[in-house]
PDB file of N, CA and C in Angstrom:
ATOM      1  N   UNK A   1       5.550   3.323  57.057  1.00  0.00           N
ATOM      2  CA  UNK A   1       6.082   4.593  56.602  1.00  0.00           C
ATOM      3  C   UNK A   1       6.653   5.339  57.811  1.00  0.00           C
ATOM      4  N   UNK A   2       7.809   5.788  57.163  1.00  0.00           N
ATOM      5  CA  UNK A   2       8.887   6.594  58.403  1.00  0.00           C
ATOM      6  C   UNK A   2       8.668   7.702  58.285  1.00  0.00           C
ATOM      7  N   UNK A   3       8.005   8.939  59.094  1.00  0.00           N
ATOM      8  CA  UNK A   3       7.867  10.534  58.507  1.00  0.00           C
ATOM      9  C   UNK A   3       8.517  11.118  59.673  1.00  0.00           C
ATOM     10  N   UNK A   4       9.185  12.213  59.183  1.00  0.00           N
ATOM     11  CA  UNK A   4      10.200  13.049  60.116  1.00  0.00           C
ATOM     12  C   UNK A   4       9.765  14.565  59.657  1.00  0.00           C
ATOM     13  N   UNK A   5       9.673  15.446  60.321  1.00  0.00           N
ATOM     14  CA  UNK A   5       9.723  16.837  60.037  1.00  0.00           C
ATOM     15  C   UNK A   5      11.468  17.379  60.316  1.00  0.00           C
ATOM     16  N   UNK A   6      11.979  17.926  59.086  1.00  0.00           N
ATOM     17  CA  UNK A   6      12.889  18.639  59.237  1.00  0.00           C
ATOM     18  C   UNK A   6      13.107  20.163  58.786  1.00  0.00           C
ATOM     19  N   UNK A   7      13.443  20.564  59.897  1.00  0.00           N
ATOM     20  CA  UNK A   7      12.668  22.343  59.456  1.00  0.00           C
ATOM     21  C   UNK A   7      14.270  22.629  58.949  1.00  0.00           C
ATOM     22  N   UNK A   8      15.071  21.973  59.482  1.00  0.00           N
ATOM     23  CA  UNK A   8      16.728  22.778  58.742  1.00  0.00           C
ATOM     24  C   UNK A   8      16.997  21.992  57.281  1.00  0.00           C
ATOM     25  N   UNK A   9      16.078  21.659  56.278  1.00  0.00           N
ATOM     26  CA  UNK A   9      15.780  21.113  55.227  1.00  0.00           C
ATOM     27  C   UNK A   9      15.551  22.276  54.132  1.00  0.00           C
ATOM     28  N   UNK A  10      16.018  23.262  53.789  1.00  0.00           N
ATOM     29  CA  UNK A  10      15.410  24.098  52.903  1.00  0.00           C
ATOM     30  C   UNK A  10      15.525  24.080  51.353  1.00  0.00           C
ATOM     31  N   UNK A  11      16.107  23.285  51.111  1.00  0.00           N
ATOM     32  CA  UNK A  11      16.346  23.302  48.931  1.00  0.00           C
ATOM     33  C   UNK A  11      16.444  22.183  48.594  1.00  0.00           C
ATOM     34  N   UNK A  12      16.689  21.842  47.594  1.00  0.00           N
ATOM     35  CA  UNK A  12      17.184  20.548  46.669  1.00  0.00           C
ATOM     36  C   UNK A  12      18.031  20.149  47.117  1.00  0.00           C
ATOM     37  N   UNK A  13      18.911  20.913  47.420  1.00  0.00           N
ATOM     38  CA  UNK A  13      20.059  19.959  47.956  1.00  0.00           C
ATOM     39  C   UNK A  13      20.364  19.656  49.145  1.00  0.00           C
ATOM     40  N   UNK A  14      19.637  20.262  49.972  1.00  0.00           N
ATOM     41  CA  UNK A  14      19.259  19.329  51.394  1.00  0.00           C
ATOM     42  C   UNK A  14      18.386  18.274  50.849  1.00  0.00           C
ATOM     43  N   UNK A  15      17.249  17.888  50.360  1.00  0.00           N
ATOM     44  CA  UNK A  15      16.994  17.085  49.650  1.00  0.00           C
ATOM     45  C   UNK A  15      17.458  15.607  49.312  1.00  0.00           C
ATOM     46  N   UNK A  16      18.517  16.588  48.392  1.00  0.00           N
ATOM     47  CA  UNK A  16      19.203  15.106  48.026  1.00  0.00           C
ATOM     48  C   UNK A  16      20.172  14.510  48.950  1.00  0.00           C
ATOM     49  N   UNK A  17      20.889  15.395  49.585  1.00  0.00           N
ATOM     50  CA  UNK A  17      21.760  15.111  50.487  1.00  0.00           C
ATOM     51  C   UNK A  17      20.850  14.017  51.172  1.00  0.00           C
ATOM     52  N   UNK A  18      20.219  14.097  52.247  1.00  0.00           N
ATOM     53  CA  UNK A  18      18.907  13.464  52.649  1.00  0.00           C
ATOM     54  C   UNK A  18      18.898  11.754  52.201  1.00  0.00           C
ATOM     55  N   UNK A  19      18.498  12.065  50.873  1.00  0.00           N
ATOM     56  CA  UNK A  19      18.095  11.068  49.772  1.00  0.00           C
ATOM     57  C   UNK A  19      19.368  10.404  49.809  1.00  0.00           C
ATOM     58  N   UNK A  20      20.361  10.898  49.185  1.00  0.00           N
ATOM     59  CA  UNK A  20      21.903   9.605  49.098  1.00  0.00           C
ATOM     60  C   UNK A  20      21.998   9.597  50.382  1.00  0.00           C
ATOM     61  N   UNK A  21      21.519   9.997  51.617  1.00  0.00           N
ATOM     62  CA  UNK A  21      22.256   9.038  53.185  1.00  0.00           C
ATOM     63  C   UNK A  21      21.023   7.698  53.383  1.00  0.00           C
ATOM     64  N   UNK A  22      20.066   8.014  52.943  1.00  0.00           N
ATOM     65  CA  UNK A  22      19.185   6.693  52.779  1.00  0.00           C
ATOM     66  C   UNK A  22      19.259   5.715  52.175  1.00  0.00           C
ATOM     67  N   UNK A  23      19.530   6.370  51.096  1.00  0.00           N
ATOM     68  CA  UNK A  23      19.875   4.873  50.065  1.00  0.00           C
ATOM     69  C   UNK A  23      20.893   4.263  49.827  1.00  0.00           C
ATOM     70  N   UNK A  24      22.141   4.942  50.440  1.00  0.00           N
ATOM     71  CA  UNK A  24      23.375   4.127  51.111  1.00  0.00           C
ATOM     72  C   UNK A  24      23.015   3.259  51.765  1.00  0.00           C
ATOM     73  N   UNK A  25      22.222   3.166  52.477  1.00  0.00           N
ATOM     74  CA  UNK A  25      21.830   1.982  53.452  1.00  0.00           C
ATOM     75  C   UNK A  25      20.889   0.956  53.246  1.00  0.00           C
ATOM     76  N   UNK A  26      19.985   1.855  52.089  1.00  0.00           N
ATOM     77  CA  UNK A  26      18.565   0.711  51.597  1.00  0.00           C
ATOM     78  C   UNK A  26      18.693   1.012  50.206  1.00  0.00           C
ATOM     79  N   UNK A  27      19.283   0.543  49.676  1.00  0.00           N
ATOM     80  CA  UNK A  27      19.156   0.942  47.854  1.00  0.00           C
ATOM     81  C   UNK A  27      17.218   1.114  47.478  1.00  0.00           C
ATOM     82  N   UNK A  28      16.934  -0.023  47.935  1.00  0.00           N
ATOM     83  CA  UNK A  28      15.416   0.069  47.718  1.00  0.00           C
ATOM     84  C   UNK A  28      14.230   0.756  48.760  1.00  0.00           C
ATOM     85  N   UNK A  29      15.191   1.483  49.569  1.00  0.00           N
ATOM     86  CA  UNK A  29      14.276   2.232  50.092  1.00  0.00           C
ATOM     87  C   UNK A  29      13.265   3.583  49.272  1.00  0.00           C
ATOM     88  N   UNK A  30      12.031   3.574  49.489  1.00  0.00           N
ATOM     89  CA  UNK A  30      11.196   4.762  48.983  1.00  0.00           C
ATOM     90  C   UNK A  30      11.087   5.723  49.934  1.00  0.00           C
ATOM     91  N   UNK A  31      12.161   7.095  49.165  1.00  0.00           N
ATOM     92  CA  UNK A  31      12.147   7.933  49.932  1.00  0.00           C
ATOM     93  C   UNK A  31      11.230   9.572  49.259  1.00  0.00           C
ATOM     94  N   UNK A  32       9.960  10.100  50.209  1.00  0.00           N
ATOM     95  CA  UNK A  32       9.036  11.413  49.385  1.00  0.00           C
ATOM     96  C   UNK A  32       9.698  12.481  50.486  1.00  0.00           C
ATOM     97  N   UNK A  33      10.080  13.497  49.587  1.00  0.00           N
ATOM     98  CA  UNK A  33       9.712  14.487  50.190  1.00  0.00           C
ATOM     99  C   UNK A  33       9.445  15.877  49.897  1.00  0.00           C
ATOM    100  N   UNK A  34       9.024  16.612  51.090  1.00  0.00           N
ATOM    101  CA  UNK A  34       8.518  17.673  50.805  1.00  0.00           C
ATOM    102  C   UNK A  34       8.964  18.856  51.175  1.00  0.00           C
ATOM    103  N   UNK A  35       9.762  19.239  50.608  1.00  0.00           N
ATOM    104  CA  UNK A  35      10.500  21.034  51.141  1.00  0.00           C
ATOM    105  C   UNK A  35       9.533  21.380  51.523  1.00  0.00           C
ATOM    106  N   UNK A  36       8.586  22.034  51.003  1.00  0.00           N
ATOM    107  CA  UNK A  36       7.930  23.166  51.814  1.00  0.00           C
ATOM    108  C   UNK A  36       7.125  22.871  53.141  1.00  0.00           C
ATOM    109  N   UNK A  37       6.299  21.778  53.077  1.00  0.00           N
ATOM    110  CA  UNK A  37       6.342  21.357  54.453  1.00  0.00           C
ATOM    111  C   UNK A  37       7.774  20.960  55.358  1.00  0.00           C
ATOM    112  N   UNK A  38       8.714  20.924  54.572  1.00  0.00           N
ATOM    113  CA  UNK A  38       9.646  20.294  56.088  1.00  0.00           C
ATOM    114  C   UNK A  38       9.319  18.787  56.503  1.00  0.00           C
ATOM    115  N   UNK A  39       9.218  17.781  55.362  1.00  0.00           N
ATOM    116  CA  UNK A  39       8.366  16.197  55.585  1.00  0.00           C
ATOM    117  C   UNK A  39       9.830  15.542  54.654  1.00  0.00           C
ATOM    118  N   UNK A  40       9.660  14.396  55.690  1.00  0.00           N
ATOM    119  CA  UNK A  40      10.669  13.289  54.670  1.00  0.00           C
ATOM    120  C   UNK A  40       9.947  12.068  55.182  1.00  0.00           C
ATOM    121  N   UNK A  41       9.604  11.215  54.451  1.00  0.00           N
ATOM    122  CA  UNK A  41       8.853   9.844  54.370  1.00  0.00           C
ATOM    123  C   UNK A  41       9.496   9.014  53.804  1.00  0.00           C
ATOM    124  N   UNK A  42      10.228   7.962  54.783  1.00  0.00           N
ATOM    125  CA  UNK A  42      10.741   6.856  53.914  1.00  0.00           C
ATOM    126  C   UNK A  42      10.240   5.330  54.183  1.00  0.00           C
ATOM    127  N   UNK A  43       9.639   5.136  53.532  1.00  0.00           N
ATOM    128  CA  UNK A  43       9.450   3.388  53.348  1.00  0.00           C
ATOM    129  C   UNK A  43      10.376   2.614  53.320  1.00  0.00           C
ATOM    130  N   UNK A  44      10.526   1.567  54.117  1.00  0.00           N
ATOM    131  CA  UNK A  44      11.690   0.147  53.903  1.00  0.00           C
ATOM    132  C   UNK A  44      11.163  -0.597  54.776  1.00  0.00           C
ATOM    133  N   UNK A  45      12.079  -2.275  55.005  1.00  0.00           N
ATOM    134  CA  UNK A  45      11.566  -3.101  55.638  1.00  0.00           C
ATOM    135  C   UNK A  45      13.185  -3.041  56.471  1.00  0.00           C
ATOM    136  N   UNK A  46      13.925  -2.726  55.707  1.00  0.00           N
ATOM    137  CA  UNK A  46      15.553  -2.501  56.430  1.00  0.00           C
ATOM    138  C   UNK A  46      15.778  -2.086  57.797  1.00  0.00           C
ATOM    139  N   UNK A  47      15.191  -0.603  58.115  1.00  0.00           N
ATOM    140  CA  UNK A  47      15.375   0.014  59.691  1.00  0.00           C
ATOM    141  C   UNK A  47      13.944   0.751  60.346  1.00  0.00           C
ATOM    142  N   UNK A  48      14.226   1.109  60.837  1.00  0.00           N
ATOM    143  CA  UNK A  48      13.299   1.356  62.253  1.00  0.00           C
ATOM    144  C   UNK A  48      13.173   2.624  61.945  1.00  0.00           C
ATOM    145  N   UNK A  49      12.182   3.464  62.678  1.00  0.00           N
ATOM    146  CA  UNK A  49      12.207   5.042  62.688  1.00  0.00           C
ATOM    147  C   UNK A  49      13.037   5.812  63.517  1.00  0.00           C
ATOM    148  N   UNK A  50      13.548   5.223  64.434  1.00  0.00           N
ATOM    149  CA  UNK A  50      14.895   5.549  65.508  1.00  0.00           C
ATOM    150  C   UNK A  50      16.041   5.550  64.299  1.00  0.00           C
ATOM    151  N   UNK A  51      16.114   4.081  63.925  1.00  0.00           N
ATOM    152  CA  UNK A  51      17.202   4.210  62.969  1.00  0.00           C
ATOM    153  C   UNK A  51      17.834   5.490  61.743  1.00  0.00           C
ATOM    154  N   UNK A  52      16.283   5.590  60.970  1.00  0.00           N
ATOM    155  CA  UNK A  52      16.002   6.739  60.273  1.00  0.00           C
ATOM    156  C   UNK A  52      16.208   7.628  60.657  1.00  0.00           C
ATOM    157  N   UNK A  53      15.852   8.190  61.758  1.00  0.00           N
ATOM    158  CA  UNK A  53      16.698   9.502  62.149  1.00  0.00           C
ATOM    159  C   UNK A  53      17.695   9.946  62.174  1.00  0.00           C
ATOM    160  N   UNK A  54      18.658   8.593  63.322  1.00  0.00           N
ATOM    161  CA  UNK A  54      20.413   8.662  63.251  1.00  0.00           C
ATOM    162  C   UNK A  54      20.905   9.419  61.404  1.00  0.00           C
ATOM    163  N   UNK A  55      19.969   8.393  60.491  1.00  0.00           N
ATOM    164  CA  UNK A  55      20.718   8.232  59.430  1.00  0.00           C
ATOM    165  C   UNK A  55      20.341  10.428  58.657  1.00  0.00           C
ATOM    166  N   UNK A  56      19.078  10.551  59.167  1.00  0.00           N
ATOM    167  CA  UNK A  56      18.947  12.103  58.775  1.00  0.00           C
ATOM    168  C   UNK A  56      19.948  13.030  59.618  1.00  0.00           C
ATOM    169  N   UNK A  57      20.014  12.575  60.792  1.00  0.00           N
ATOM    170  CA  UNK A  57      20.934  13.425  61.639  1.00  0.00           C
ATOM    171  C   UNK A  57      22.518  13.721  61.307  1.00  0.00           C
ATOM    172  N   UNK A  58      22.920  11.926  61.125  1.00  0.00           N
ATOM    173  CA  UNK A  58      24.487  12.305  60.630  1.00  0.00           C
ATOM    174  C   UNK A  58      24.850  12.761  59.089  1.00  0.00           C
ATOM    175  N   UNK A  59      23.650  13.103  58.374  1.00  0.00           N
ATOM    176  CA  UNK A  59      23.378  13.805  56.819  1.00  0.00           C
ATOM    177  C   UNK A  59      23.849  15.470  57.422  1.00  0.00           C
ATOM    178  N   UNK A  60      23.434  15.457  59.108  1.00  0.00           N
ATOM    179  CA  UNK A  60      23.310  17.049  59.190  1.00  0.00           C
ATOM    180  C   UNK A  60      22.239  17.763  59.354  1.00  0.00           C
ATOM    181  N   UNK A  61      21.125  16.946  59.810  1.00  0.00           N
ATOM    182  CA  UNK A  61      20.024  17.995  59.495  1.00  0.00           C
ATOM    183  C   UNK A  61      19.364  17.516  61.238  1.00  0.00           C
ATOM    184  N   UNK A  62      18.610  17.710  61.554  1.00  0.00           N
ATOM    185  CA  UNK A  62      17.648  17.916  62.538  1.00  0.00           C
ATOM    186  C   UNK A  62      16.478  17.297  62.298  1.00  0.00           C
ATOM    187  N   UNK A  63      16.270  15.623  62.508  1.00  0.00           N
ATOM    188  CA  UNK A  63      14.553  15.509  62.112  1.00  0.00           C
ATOM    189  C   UNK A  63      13.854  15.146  63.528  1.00  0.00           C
ATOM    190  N   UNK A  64      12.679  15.446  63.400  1.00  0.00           N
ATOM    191  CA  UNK A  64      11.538  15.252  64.584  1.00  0.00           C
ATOM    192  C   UNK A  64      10.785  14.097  64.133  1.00  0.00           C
ATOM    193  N   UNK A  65      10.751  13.115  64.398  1.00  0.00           N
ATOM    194  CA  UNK A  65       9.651  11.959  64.096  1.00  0.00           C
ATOM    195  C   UNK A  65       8.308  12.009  64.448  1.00  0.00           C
ATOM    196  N   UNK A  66       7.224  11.793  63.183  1.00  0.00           N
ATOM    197  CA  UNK A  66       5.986  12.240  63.137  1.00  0.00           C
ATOM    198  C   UNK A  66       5.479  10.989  63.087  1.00  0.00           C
ATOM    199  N   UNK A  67       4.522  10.942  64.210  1.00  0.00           N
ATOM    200  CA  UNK A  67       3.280   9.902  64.387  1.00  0.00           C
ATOM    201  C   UNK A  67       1.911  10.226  64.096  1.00  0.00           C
ATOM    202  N   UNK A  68       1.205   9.560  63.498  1.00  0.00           N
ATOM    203  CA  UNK A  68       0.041   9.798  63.135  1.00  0.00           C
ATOM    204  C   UNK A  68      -0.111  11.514  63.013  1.00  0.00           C
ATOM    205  N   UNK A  69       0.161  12.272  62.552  1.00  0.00           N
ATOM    206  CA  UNK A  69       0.025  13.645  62.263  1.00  0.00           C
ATOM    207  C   UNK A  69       0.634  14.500  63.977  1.00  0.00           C
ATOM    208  N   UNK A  70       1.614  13.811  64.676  1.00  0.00           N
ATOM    209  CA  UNK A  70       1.791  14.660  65.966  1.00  0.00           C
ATOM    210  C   UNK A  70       3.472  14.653  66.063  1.00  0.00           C
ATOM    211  N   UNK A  71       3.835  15.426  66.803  1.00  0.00           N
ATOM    212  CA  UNK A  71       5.264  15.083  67.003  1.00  0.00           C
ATOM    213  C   UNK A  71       5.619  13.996  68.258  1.00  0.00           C
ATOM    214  N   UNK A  72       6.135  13.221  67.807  1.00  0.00           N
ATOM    215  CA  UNK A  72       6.966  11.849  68.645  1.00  0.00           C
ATOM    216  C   UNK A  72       7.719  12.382  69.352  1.00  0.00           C
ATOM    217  N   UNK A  73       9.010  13.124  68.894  1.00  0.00           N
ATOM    218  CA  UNK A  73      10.045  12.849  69.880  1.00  0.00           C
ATOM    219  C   UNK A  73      10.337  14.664  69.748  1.00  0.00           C
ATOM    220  N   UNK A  74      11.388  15.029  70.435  1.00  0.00           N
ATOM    221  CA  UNK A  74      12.027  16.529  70.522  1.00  0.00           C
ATOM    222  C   UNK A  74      12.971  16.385  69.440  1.00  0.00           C
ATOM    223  N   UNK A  75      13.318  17.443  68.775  1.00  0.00           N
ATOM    224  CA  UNK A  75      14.740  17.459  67.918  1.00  0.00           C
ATOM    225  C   UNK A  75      15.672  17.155  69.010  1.00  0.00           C
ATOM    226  N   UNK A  76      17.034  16.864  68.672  1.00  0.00           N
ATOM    227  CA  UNK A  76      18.623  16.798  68.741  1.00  0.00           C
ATOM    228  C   UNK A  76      19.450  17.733  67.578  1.00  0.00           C
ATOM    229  N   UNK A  77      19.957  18.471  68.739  1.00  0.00           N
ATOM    230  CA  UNK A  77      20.716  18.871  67.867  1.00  0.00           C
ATOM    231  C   UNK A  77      21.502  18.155  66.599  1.00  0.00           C
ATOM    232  N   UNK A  78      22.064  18.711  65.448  1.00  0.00           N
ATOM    233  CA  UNK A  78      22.695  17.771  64.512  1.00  0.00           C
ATOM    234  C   UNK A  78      23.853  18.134  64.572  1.00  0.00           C
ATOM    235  N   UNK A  79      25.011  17.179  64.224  1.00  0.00           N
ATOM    236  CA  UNK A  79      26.250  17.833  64.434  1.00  0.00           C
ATOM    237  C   UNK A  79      26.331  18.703  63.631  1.00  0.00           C
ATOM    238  N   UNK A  80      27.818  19.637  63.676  1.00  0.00           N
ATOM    239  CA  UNK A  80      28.288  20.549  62.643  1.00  0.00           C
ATOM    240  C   UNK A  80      28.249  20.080  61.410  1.00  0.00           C
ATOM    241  N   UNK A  81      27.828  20.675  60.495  1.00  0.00           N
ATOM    242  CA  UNK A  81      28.002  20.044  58.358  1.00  0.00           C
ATOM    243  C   UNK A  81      29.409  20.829  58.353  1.00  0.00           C
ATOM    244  N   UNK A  82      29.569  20.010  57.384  1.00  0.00           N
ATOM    245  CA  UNK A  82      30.872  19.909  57.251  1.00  0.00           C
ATOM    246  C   UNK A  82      30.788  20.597  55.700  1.00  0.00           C
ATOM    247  N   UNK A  83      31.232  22.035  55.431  1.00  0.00           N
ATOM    248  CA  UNK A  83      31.161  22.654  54.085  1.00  0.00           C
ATOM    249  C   UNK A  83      29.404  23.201  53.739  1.00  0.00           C
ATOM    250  N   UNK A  84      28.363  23.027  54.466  1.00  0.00           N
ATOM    251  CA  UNK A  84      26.891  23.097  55.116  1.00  0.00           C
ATOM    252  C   UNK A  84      26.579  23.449  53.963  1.00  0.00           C
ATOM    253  N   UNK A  85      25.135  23.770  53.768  1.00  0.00           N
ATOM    254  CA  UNK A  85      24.311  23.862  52.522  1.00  0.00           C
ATOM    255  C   UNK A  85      24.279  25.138  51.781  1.00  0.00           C
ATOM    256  N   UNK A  86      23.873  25.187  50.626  1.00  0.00           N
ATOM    257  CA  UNK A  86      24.245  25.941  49.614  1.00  0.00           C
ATOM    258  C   UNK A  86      23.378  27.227  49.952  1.00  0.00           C
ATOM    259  N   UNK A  87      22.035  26.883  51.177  1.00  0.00           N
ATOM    260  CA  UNK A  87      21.285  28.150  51.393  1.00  0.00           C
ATOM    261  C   UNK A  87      21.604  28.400  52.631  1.00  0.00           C
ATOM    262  N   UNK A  88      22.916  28.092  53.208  1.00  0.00           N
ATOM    263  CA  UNK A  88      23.090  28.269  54.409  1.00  0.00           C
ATOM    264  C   UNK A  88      22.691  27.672  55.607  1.00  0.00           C
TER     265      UNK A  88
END
């Protein structure tokens, strides 16, 4: 299991946005998540947790990769969204 904290994640449709950049790449990937924590968990055998990120980052968002309940790595900035989310 791949878990990322993304705090620039706030509605459904960061969400889904999220959700269709994953499964472009893994149709059968299992992807949970959780707005109000700021959690995205994706299961596959396809990519890596490095990988997973790229793929949250160029969605637009900012994820931090979570190990055993700690933070792994620093954010990166995400590029500019292009038309950005519906809550701003």
């Amino acid at each position: 299991m791949n878990t990322f904290e993304v705090k620039d994640m706030t509605c459904g449709h960061c969400s889904s946005t999220i959700t269709k950049a994953v499964k472009a790449l893994d149709p059968g990937a299992t992807v949970q998540i959780d707005i109000n924590a700021h959690r995205v968990q994706i299961e596959s055998d396809t990519l890596h947790a490095g990988q997973w990120s790229d793929v949250i980052r160029q969605a637009g968002y900012t994820p931090v990769a979570i190990q055993d309940g700690a933070q792994a790595a620093a954010p990166v900035a995400a590029p500019a969204r292009k038309g950005g989310c519906c809550c701003g």
